[in-house]
N, C-alpha and C. Protein backbone atom coordinates (compact mmCIF):
# COMPACT_ATOMS: atom_id res chain seq x y z
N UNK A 1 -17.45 -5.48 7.30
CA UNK A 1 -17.07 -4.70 6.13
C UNK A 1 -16.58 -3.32 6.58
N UNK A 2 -15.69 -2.94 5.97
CA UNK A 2 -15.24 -1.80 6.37
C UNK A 2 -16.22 -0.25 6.08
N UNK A 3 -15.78 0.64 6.94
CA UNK A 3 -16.08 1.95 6.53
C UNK A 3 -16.15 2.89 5.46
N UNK A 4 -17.33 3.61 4.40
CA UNK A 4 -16.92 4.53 3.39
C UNK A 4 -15.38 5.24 3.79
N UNK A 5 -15.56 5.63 4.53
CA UNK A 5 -13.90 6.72 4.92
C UNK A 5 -12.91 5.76 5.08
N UNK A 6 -12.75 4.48 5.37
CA UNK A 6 -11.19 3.69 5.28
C UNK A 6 -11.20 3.37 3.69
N UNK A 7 -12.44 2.71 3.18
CA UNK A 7 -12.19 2.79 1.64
C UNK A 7 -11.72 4.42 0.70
N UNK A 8 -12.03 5.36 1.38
CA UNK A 8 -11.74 6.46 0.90
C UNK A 8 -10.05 6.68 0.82
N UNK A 9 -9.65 6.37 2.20
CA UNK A 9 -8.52 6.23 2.87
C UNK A 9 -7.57 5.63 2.25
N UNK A 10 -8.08 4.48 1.91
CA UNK A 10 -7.13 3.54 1.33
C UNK A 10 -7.02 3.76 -0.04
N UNK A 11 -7.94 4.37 -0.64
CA UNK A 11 -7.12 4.93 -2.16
C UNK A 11 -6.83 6.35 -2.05
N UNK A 12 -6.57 7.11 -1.24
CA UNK A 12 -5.99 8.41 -1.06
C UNK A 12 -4.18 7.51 -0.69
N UNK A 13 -4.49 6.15 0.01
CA UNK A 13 -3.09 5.79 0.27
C UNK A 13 -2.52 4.84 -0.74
N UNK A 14 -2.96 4.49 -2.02
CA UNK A 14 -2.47 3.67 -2.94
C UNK A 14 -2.37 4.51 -3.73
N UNK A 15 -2.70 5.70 -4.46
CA UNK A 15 -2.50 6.28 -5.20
C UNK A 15 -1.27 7.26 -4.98
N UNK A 16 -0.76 7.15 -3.61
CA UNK A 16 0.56 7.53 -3.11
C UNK A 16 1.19 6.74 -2.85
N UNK A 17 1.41 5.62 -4.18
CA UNK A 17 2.00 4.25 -4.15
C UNK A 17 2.92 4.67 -4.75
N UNK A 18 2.48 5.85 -6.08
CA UNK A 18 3.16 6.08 -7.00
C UNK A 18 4.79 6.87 -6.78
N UNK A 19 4.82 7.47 -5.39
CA UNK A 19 5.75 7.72 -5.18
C UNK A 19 6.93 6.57 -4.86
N UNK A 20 6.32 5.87 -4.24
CA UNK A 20 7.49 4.53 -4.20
C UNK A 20 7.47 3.66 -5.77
N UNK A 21 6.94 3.89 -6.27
CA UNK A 21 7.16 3.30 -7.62
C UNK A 21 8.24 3.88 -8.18
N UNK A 22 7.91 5.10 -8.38
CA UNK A 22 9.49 6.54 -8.80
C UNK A 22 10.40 6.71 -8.09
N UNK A 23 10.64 6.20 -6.86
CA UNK A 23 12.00 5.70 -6.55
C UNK A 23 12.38 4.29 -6.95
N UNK A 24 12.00 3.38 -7.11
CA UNK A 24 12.14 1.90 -7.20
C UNK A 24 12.17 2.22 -8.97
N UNK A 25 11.68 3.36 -9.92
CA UNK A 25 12.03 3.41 -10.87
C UNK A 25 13.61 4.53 -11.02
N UNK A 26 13.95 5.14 -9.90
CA UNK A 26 15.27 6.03 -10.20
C UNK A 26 16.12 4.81 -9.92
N UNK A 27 16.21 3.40 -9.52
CA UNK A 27 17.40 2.30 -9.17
C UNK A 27 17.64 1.85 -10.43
N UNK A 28 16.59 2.10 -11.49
CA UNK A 28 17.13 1.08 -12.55
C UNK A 28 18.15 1.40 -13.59
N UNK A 29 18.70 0.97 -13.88
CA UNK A 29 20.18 1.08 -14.70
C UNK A 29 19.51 1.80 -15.75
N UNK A 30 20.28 2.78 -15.96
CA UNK A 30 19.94 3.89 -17.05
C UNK A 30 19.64 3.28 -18.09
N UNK A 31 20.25 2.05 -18.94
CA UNK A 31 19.90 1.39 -20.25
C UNK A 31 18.93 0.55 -19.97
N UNK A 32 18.03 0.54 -18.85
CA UNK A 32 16.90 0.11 -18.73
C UNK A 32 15.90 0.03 -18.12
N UNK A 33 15.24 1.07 -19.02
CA UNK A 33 13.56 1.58 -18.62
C UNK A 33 12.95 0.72 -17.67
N UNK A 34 11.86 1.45 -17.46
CA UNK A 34 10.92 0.32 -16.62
C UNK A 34 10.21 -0.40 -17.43
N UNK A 35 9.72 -0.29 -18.90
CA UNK A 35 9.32 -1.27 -19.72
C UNK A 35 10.57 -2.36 -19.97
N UNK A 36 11.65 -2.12 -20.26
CA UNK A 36 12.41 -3.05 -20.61
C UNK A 36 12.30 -4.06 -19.35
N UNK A 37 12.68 -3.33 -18.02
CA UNK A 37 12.81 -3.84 -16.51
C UNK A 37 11.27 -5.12 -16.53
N UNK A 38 10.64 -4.37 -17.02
CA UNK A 38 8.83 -5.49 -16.89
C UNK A 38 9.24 -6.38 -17.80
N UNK A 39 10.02 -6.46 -19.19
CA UNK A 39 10.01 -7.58 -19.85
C UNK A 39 11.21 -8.39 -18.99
N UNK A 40 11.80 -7.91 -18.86
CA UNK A 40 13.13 -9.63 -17.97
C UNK A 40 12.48 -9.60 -16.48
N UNK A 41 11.59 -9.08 -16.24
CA UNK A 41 11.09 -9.49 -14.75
C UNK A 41 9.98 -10.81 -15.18
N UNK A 42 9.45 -10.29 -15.81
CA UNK A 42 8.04 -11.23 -16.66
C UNK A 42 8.58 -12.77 -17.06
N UNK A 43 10.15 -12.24 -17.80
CA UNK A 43 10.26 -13.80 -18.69
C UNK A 43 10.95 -14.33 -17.09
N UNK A 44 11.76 -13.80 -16.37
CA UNK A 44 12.52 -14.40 -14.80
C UNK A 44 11.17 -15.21 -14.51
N UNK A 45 9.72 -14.67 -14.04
CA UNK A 45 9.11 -15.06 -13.63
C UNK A 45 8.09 -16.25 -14.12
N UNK A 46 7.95 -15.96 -15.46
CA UNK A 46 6.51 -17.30 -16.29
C UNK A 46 8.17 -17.80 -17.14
N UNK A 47 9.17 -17.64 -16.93
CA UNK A 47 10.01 -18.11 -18.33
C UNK A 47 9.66 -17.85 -19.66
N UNK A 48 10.48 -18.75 -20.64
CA UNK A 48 9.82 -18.31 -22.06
C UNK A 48 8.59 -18.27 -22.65
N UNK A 49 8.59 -17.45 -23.36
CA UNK A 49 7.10 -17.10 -23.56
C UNK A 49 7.09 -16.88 -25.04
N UNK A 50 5.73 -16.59 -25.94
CA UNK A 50 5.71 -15.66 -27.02
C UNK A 50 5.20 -14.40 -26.64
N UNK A 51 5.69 -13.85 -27.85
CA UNK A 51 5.77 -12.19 -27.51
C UNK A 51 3.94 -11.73 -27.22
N UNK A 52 3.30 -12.47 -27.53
CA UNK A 52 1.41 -12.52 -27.67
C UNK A 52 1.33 -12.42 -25.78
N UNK A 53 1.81 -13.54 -25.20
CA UNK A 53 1.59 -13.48 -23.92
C UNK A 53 2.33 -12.50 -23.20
N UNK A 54 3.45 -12.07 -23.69
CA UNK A 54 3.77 -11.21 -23.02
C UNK A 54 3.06 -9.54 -23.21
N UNK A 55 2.83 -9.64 -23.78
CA UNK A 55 1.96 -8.50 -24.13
C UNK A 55 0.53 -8.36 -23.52
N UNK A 56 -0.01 -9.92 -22.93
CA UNK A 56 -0.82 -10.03 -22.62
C UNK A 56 -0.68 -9.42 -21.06
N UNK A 57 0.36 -10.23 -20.78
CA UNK A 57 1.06 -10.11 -18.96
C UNK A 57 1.51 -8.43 -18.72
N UNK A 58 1.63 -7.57 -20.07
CA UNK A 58 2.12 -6.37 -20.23
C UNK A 58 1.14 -5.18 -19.79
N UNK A 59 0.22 -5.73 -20.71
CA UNK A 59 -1.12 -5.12 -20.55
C UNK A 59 -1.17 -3.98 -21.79
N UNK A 60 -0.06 -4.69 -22.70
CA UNK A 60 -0.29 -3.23 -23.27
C UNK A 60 -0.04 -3.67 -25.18
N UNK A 61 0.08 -2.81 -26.12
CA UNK A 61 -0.15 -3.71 -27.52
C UNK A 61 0.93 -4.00 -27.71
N UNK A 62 0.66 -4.92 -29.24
CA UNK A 62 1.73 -5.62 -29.56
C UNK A 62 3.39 -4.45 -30.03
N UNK A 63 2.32 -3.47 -30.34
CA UNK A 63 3.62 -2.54 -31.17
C UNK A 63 4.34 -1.96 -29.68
N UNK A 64 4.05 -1.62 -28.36
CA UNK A 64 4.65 -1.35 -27.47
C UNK A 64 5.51 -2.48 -27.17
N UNK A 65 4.91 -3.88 -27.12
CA UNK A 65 5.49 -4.43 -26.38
C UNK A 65 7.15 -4.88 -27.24
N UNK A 66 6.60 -5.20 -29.15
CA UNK A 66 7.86 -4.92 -29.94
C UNK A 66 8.79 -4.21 -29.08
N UNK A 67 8.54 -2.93 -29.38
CA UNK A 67 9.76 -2.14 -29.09
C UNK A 67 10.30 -2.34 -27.89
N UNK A 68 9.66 -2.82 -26.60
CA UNK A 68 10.31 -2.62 -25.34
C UNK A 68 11.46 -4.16 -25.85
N UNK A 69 10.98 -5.57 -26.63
CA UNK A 69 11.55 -6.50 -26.48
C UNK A 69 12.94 -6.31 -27.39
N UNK A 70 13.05 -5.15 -28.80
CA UNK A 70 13.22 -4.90 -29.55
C UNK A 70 14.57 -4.37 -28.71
N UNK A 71 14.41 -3.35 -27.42
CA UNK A 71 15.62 -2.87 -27.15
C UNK A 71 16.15 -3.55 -25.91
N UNK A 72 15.39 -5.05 -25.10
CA UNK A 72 16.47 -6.03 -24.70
C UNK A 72 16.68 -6.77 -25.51
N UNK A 73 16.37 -6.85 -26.51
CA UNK A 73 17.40 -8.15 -27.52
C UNK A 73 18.41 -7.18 -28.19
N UNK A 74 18.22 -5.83 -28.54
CA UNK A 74 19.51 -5.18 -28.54
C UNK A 74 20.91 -5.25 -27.93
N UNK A 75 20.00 -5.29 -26.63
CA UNK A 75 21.42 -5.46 -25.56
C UNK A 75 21.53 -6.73 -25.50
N UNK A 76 21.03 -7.66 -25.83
CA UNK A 76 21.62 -8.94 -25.49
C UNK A 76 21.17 -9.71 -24.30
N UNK A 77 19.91 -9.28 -23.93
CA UNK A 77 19.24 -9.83 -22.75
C UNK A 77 18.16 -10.67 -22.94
N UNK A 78 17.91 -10.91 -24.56
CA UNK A 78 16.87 -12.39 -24.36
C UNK A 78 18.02 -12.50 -25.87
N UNK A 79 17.16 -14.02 -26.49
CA UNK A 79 17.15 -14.34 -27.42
C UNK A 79 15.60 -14.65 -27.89
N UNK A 80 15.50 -14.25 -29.00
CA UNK A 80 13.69 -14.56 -29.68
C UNK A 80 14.41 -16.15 -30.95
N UNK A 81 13.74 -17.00 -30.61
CA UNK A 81 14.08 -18.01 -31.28
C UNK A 81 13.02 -18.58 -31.81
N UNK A 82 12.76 -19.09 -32.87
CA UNK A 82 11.54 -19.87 -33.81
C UNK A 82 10.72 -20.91 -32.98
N UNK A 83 9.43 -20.84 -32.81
CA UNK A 83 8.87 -21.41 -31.97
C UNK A 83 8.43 -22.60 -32.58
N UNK A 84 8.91 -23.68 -32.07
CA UNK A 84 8.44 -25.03 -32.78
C UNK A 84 7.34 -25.57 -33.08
N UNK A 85 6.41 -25.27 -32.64
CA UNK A 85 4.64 -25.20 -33.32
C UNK A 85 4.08 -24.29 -33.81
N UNK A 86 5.08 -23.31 -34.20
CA UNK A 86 4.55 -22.25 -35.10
C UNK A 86 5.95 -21.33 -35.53
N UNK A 87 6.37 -22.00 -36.54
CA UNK A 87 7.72 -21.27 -37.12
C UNK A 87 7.34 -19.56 -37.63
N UNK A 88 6.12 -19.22 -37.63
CA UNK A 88 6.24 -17.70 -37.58
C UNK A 88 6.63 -16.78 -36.88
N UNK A 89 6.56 -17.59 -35.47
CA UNK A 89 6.27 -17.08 -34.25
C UNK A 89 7.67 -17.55 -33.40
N UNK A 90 7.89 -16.42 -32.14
CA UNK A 90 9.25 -16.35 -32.06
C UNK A 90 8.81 -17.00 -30.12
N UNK A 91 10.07 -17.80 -29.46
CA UNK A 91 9.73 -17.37 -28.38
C UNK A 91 10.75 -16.39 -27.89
N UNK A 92 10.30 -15.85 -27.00
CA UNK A 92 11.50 -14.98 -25.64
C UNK A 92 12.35 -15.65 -24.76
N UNK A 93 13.65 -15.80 -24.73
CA UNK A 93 14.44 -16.46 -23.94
C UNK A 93 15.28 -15.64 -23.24
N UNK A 94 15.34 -15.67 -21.76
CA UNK A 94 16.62 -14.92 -21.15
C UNK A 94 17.71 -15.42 -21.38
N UNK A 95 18.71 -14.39 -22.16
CA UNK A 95 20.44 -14.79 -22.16
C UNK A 95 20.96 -14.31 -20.65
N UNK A 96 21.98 -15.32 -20.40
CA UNK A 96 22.86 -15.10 -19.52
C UNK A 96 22.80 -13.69 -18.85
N UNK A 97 23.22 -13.16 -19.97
CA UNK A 97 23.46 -11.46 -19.99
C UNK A 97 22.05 -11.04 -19.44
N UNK A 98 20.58 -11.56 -19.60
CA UNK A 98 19.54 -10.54 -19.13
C UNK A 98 19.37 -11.30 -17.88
N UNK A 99 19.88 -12.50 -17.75
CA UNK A 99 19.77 -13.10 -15.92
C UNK A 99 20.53 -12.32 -15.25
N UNK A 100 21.75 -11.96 -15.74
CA UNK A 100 22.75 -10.97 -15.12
C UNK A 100 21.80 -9.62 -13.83
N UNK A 101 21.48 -9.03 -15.89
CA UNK A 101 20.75 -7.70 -15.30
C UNK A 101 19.73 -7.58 -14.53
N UNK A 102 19.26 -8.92 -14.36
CA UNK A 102 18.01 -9.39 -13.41
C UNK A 102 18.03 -8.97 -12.03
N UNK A 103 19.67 -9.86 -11.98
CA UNK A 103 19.84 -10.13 -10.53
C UNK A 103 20.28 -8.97 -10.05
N UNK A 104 20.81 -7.63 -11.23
CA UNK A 104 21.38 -6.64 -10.35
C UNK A 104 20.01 -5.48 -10.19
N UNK A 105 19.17 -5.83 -10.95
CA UNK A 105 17.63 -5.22 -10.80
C UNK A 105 17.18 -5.07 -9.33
N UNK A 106 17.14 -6.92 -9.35
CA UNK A 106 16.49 -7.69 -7.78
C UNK A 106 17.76 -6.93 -6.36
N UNK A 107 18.96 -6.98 -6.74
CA UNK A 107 19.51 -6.64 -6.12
C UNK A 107 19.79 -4.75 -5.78
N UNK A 108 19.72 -4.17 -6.07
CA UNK A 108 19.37 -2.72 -6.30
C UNK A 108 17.58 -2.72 -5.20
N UNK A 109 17.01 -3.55 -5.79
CA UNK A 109 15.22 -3.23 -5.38
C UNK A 109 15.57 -3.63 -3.92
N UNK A 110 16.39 -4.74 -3.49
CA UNK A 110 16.00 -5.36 -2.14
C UNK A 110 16.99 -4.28 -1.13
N UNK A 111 18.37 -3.62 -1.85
CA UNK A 111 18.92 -2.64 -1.07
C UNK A 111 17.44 -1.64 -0.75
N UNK A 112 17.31 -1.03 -1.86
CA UNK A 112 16.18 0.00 -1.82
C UNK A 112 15.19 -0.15 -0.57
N UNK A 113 14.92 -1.38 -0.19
CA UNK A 113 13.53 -1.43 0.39
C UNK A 113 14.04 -1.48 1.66
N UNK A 114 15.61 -2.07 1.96
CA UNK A 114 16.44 -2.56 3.66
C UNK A 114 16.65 -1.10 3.41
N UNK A 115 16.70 0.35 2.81
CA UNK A 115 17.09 1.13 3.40
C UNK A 115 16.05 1.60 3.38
N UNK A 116 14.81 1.89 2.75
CA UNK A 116 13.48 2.76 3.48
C UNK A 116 13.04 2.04 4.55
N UNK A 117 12.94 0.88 4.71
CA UNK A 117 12.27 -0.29 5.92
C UNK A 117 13.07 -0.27 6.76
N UNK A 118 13.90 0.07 7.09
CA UNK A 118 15.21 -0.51 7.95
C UNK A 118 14.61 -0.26 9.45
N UNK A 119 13.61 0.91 9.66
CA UNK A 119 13.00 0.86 11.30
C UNK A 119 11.44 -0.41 11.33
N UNK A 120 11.51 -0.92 10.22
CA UNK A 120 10.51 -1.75 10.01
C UNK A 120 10.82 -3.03 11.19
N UNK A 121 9.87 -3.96 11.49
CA UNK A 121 10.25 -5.21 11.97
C UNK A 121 10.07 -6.16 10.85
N UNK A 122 10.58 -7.07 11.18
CA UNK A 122 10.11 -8.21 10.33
C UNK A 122 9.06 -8.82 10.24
N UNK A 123 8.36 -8.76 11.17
CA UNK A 123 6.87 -8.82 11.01
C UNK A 123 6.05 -7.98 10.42
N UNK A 124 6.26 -6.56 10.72
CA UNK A 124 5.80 -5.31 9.63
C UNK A 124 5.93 -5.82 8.46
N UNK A 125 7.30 -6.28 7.93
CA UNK A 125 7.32 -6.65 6.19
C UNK A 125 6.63 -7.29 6.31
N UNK A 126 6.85 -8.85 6.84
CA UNK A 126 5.93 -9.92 6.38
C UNK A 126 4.09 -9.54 6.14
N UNK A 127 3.72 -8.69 7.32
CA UNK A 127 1.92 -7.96 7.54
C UNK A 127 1.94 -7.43 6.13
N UNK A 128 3.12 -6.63 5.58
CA UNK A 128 2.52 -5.75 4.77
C UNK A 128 2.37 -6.71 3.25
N UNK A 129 4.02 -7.25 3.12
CA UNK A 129 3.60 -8.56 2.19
C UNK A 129 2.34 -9.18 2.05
N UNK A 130 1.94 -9.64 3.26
CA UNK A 130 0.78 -10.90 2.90
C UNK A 130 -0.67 -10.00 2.74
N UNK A 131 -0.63 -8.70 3.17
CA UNK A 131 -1.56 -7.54 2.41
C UNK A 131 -2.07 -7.13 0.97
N UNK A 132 -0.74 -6.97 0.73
CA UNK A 132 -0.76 -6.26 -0.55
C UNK A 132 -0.70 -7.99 -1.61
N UNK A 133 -0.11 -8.86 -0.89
CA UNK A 133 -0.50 -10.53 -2.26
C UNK A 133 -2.39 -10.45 -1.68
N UNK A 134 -2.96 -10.39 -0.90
CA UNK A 134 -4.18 -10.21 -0.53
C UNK A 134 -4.83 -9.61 -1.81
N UNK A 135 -4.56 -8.44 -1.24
CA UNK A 135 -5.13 -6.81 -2.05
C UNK A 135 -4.87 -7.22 -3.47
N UNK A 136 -3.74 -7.50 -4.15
CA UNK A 136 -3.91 -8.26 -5.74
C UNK A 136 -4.64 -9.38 -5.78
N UNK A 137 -4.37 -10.23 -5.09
CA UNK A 137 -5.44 -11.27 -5.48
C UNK A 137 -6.81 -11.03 -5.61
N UNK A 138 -7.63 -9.97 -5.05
CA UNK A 138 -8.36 -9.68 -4.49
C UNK A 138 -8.65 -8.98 -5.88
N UNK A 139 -8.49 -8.79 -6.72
CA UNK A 139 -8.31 -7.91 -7.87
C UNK A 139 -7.42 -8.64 -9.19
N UNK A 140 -7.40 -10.31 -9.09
CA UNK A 140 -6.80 -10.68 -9.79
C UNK A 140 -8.23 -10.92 -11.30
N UNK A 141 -8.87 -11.29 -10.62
CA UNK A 141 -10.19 -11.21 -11.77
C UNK A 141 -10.71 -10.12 -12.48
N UNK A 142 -10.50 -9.40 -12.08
CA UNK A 142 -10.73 -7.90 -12.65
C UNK A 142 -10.23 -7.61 -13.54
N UNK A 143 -10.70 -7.07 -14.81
CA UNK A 143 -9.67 -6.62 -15.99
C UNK A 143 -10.20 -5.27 -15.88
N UNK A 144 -8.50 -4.85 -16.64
CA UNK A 144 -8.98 -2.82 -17.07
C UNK A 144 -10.30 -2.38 -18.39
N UNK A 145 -10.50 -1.60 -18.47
CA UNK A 145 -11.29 -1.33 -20.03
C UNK A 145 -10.91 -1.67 -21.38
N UNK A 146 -10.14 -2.14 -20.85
CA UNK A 146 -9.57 -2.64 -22.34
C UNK A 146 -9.12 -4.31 -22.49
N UNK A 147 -10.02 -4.92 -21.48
CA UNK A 147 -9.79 -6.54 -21.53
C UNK A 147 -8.35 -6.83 -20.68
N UNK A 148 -7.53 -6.17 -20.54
CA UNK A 148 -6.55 -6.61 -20.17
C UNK A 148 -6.08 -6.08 -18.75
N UNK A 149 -5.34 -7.53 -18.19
CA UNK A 149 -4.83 -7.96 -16.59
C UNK A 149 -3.79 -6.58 -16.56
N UNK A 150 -4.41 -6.27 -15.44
CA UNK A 150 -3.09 -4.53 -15.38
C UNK A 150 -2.04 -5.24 -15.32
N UNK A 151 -1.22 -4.31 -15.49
CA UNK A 151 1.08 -4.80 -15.80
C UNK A 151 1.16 -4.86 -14.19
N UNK A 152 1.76 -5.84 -13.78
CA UNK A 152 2.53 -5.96 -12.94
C UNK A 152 3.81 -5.33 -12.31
N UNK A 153 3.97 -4.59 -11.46
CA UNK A 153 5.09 -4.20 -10.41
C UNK A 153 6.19 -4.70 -11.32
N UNK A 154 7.42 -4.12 -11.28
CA UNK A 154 8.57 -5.27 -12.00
C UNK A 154 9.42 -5.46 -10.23
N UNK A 155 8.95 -5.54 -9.44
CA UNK A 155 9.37 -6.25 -8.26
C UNK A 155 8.91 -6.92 -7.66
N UNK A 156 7.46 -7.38 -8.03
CA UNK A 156 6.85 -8.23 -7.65
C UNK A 156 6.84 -9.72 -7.63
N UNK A 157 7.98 -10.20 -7.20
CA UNK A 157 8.09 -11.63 -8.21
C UNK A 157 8.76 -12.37 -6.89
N UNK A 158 8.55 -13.84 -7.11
CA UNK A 158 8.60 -14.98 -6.35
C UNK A 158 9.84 -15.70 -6.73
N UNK A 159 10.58 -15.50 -8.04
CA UNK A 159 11.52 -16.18 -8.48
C UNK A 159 12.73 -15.38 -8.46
N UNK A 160 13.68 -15.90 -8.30
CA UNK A 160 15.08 -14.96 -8.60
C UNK A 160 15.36 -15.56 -9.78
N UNK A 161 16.58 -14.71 -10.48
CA UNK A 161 17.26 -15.42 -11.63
C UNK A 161 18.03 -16.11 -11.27
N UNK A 162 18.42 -16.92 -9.97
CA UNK A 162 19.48 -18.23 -9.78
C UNK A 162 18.24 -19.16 -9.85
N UNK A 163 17.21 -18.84 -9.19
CA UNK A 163 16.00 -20.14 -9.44
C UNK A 163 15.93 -20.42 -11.26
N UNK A 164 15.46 -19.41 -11.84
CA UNK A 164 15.37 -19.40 -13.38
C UNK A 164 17.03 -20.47 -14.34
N UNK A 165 17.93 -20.46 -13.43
CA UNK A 165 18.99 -21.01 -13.91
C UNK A 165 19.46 -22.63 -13.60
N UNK A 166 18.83 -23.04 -12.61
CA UNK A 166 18.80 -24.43 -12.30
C UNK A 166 18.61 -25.16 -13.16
């Protein structure tokens, strides 16, 4: 088991995560926030959903999560369509148009990371990758104070939008 002072260590060094978060949040296309960015990363990744789970996967309420879905179906990046076991209820679908913005998301994030990493090896990425899927898993049982699974990275994801399109 490790040392009080590396556990000390190691959240003096995750909490200076937040700086690479605020660059990986200055890449995203001005018409879309990092909430909007978490909803087409979310549906790329579990696919369609209702707006209940996504809110769930959000971590955050229903009236936030409205509005974030409220201004990609503005733009034309899902469709909410009548859910067939419950016509009240809508699901979330990526349009074309929000696979688009996906891929130029994913694409923007992976420049971002070949130019801070670039003295990295490839083994460095891969160490630090299979760390940090560690370090979440490791914390996947855990909920915040408020019942709910913290929001996810919107770069955290296993799927591209050409997989989502097959």
């Amino acid at each position: 088991m490790a040392e009080q002072a590396q556990y000390e260590e190691l959240a003096r060094q995750l909490s200076a995560i937040g700086a690479v978060k605020r660059d990986m949040g200055r890449i995203l296309p001005s018409d879309c926030p990092a909430g909007s960015a978490a909803v087409l990363t979310l549906l790329g990744r579990h696919g369609d959903m209702r707006m209940s789970k996504l809110a769930e996967l959000l971590a955050v309420d229903m009236s936030v999560t409205s509005r974030h879905v409220a201004h990609v179906a503005a733009r034309g990046w899902i469709d909410r369509l009548p859910d067939p076991a419950d016509k009240r209820s809508r699901i979330l679908r990526l349009t074309p148009a929000g696979l688009d913005r996906l891929d130029d998301m994913y694409q923007r994030t992976t420049h971002l990371f070949a130019e801070r990493l670039s003295d990295w090896t490839d083994d460095e990425v891969g160490q630090l990758i299979r760390l940090m899927t560690r370090l979440r898993e490791s914390f996947g049982d855990c909920r915040t104070t408020s019942g709910r699974v913290p929001a996810p990275v919107v770069e955290e994801t296993t799927r591209t939008p050409a997989d989502t399109r097959k």
